[in-house]
C-alpha atoms as a PDB file:
ATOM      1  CA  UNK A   1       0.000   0.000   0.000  1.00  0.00           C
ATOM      2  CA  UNK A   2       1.330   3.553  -1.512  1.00  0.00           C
ATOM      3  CA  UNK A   3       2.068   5.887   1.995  1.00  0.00           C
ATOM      4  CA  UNK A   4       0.291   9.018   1.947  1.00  0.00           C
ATOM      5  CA  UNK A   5      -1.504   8.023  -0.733  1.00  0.00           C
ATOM      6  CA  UNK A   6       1.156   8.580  -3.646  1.00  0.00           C
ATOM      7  CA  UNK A   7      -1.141   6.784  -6.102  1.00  0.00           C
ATOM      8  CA  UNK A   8      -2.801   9.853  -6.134  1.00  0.00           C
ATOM      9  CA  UNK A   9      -1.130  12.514  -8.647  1.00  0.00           C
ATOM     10  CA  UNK A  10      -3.105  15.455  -8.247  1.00  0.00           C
ATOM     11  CA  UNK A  11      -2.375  17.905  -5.869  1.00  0.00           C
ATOM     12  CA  UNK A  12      -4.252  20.677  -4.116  1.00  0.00           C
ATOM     13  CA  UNK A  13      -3.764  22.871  -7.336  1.00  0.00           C
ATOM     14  CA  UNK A  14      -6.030  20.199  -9.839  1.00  0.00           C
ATOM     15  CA  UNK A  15      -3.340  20.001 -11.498  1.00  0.00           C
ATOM     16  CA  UNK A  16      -1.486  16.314 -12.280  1.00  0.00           C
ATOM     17  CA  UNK A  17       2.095  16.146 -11.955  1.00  0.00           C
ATOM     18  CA  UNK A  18       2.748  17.223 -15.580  1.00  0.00           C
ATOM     19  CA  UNK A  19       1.497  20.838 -14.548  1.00  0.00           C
ATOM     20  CA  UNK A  20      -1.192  20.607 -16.884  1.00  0.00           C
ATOM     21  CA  UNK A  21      -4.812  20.509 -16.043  1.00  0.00           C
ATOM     22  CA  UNK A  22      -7.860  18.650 -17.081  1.00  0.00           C
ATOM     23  CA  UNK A  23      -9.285  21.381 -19.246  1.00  0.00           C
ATOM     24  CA  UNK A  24      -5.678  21.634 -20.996  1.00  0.00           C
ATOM     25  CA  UNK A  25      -5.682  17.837 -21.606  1.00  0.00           C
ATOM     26  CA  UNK A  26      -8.946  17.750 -23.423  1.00  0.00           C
ATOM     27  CA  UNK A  27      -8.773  20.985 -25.728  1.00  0.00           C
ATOM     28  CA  UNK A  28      -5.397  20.171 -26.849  1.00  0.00           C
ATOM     29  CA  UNK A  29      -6.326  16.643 -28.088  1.00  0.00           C
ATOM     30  CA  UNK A  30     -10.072  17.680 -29.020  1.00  0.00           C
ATOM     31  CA  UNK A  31      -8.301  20.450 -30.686  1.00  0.00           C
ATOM     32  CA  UNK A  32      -5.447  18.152 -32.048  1.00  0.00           C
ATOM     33  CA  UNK A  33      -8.021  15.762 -33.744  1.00  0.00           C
ATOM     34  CA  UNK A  34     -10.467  18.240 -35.153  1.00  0.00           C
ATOM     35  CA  UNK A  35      -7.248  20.150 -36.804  1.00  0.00           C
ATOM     36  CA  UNK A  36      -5.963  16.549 -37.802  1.00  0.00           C
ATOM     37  CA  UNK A  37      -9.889  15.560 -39.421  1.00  0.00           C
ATOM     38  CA  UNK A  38      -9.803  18.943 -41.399  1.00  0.00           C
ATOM     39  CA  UNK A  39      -6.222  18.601 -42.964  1.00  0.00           C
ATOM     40  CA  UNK A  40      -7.159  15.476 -43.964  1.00  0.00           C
ATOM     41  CA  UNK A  41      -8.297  17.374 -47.193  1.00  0.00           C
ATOM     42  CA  UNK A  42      -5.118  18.482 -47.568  1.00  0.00           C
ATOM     43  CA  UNK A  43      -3.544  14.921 -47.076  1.00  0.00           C
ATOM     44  CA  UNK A  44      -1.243  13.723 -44.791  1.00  0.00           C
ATOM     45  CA  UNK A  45       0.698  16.998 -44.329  1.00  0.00           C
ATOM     46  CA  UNK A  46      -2.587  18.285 -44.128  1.00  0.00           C
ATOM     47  CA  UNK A  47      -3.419  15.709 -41.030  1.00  0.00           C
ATOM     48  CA  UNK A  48       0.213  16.381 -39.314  1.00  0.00           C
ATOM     49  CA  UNK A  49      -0.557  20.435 -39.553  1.00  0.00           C
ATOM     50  CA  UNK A  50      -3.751  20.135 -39.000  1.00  0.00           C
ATOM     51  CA  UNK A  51      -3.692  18.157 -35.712  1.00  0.00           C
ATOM     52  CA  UNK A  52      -0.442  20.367 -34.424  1.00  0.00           C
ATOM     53  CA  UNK A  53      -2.896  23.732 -34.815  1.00  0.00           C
ATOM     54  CA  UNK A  54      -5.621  22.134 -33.578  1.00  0.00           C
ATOM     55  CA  UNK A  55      -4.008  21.134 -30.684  1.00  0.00           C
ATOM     56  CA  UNK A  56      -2.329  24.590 -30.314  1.00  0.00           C
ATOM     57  CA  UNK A  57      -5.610  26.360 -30.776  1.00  0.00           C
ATOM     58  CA  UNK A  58      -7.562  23.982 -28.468  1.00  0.00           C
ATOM     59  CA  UNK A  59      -4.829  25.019 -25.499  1.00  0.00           C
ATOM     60  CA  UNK A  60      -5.249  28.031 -25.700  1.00  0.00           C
ATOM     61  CA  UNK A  61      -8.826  28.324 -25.833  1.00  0.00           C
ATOM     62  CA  UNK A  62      -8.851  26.216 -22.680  1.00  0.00           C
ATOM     63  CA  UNK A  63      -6.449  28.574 -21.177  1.00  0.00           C
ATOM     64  CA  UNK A  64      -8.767  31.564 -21.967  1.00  0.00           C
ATOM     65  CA  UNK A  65     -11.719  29.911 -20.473  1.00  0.00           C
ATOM     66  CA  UNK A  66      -9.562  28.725 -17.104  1.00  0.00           C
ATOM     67  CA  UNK A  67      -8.371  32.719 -17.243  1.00  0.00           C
ATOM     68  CA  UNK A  68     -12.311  33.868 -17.154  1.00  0.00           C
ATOM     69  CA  UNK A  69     -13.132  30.729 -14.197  1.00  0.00           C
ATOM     70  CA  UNK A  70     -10.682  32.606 -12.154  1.00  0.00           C
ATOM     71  CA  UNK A  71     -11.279  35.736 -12.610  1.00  0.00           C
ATOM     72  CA  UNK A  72     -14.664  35.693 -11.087  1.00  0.00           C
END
């Protein structure tokens, strides 16, 4: 059995040991495969482009909306 409970890699923060959150996670790979489905068009430059703006884009937009949470 783990001591302290080690298992466990979130801290008081929300935050996983990576420094990234939850909200992070999942708009840079929902953003990573929406970019990757529509550079698929542009074949598979398109997808590797695609997917690496996506991802970018979905970060940040998950960062904006963690900025607003926190503001209020």
């Amino acid at each position: 059995m783990a001591n302290n409970n080690d298992r466990n890699r979130n801290d008081d923060s929300a935050e996983n040991t990576a420094g990234m959150s939850t909200g992070d996670a999942v708009g840079t790979v929902g953003g990573g495969a929406a970019g990757a489905v529509v550079g698929t068009a542009f074949g598979p430059i398109g997808t590797v482009v695609g997917g690496i703006v996506g991802a970018s884009l979905g970060n940040q937009a998950s960062d904006s909306i963690q900025d607003d949470d926190e503001s209020k």
